[in-house]
N, C-alpha and C. Protein backbone atom coordinates (compact mmCIF):
# COMPACT_ATOMS: atom_id res chain seq x y z
N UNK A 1 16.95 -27.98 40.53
CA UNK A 1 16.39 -29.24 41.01
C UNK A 1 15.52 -29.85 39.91
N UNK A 2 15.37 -31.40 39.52
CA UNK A 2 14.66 -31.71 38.78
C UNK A 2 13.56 -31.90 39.12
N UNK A 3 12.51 -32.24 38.49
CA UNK A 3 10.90 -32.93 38.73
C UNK A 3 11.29 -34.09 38.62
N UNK A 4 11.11 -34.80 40.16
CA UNK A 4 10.95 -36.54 39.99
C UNK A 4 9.83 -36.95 40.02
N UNK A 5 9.66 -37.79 39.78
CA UNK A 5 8.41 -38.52 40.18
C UNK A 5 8.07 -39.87 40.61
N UNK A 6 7.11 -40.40 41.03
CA UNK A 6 7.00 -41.63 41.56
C UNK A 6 7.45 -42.48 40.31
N UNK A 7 8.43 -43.65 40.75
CA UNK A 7 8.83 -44.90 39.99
C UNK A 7 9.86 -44.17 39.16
N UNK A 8 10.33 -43.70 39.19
CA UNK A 8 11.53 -42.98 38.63
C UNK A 8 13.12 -43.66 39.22
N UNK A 9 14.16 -44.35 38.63
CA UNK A 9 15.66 -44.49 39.63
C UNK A 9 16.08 -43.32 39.30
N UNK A 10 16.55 -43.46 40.86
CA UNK A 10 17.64 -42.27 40.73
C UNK A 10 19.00 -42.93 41.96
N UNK A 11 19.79 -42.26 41.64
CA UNK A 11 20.99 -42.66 42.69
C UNK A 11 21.60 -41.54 43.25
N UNK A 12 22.35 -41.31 44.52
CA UNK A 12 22.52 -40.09 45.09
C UNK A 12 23.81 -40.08 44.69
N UNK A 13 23.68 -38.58 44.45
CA UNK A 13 25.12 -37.59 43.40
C UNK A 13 26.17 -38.47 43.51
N UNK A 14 26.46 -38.48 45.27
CA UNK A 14 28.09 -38.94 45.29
C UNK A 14 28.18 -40.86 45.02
N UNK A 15 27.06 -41.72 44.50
CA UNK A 15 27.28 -42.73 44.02
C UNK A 15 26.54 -43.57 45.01
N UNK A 16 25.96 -44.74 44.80
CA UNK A 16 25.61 -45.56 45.47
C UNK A 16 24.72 -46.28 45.01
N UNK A 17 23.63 -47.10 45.23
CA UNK A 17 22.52 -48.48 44.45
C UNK A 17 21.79 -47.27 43.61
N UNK A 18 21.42 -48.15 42.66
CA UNK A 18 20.11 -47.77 41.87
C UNK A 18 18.80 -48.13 42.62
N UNK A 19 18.38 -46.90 42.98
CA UNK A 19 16.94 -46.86 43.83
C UNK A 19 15.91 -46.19 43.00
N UNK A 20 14.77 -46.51 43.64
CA UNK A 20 13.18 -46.15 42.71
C UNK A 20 12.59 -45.35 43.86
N UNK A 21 12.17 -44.17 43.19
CA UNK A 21 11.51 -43.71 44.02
C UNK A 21 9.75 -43.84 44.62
N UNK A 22 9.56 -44.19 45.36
CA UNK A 22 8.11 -44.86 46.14
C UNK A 22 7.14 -44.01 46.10
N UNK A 23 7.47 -42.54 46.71
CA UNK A 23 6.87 -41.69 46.90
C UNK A 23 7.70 -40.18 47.34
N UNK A 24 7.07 -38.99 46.90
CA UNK A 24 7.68 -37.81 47.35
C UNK A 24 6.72 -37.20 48.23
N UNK A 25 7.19 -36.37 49.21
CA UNK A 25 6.56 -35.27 50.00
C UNK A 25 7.44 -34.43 51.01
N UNK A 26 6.73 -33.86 52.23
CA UNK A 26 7.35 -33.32 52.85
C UNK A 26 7.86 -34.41 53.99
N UNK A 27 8.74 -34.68 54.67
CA UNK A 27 8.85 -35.28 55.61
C UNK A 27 9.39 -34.72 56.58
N UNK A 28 9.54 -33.37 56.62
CA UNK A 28 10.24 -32.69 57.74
C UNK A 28 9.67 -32.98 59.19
N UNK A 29 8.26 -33.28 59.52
CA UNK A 29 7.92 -33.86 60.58
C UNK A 29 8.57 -34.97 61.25
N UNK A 30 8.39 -36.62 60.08
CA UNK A 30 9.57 -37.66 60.37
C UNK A 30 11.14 -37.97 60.56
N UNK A 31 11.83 -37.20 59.96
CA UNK A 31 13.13 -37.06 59.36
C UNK A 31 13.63 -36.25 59.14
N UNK A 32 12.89 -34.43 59.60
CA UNK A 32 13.40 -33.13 59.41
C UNK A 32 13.97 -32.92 57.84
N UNK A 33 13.37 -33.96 56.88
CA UNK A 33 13.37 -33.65 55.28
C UNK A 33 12.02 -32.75 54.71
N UNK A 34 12.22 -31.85 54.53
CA UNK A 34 10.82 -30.65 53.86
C UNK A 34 10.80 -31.61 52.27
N UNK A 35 11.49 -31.35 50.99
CA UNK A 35 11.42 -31.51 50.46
C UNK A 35 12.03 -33.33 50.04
N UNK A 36 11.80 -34.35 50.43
CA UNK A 36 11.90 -35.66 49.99
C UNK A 36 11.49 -36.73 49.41
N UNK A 37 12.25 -37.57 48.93
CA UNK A 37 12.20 -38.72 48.12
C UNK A 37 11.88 -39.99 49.01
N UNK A 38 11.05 -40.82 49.53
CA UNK A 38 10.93 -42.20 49.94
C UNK A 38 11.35 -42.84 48.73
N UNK A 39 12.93 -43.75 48.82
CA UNK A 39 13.28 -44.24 48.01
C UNK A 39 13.59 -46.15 48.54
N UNK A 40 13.04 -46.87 47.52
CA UNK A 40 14.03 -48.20 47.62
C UNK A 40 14.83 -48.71 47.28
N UNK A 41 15.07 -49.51 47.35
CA UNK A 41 16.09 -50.78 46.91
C UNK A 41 16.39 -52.18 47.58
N UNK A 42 17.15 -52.73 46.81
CA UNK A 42 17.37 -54.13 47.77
C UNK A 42 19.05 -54.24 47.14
N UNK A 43 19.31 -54.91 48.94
CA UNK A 43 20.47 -55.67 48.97
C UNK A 43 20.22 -57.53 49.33
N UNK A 44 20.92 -57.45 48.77
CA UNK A 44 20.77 -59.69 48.66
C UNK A 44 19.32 -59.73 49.03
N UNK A 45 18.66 -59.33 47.69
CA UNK A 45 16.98 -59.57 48.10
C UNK A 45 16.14 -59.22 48.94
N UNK A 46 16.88 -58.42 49.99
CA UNK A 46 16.28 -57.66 51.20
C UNK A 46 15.77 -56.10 50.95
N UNK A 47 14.51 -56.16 50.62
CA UNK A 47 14.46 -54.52 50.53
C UNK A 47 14.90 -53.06 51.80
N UNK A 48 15.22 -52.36 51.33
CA UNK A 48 15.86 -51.14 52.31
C UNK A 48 14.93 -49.99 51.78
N UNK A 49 14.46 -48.76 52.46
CA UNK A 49 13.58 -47.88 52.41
C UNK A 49 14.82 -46.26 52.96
N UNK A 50 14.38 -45.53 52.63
CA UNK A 50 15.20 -44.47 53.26
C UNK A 50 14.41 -42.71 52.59
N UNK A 51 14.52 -41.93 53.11
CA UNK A 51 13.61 -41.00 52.68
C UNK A 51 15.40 -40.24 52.77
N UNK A 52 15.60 -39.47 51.33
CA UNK A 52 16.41 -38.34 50.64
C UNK A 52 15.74 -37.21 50.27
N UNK A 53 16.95 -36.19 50.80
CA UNK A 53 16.58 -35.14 49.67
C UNK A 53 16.71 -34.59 48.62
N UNK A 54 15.63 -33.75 48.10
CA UNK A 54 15.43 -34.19 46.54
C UNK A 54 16.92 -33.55 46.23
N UNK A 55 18.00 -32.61 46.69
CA UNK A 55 18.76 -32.20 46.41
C UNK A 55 19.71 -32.89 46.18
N UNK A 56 20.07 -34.20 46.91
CA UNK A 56 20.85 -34.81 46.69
C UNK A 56 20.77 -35.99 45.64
N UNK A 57 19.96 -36.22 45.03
CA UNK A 57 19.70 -37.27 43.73
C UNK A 57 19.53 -36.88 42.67
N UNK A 58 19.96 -37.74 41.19
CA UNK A 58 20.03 -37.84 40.33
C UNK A 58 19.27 -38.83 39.68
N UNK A 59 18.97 -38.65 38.29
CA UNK A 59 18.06 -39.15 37.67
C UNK A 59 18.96 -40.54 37.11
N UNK A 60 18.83 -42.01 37.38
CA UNK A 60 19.55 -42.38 36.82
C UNK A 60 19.52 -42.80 35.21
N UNK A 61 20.73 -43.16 34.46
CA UNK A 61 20.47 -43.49 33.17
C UNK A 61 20.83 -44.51 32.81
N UNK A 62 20.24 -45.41 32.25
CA UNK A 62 21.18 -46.71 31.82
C UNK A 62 22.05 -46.80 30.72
């Protein structure tokens, strides 16, 4: 697993937006995620929020 950190993109393994990550912690209380990513992005200018786990993301590269 890598060290992410806040403001970091990453995109999940199997492909999808370039998202930034907001914040990490446990969220297993909210979302049954222990180890996660609060990540964003926007579609047509609309921001979207979603909490991942860290297992499933990648660091992205341009």
């Amino acid at each position: 697993m890598r060290n992410f950190k806040k403001g970091d993109t990453v995109m999940i393994k199997s492909g999808g937006p370039i998202m930034t990550i907001q914040d990490l912690g446990d969220y297993s209380l909210s979302c049954g995620i222990e180890n996660g990513a609060m990540c964003i992005w926007f579609i047509d200018q609309k921001p979207m929020e979603k909490v991942f786990d860290l297992d499933t993301l990648e660091l992205y590269e341009s």
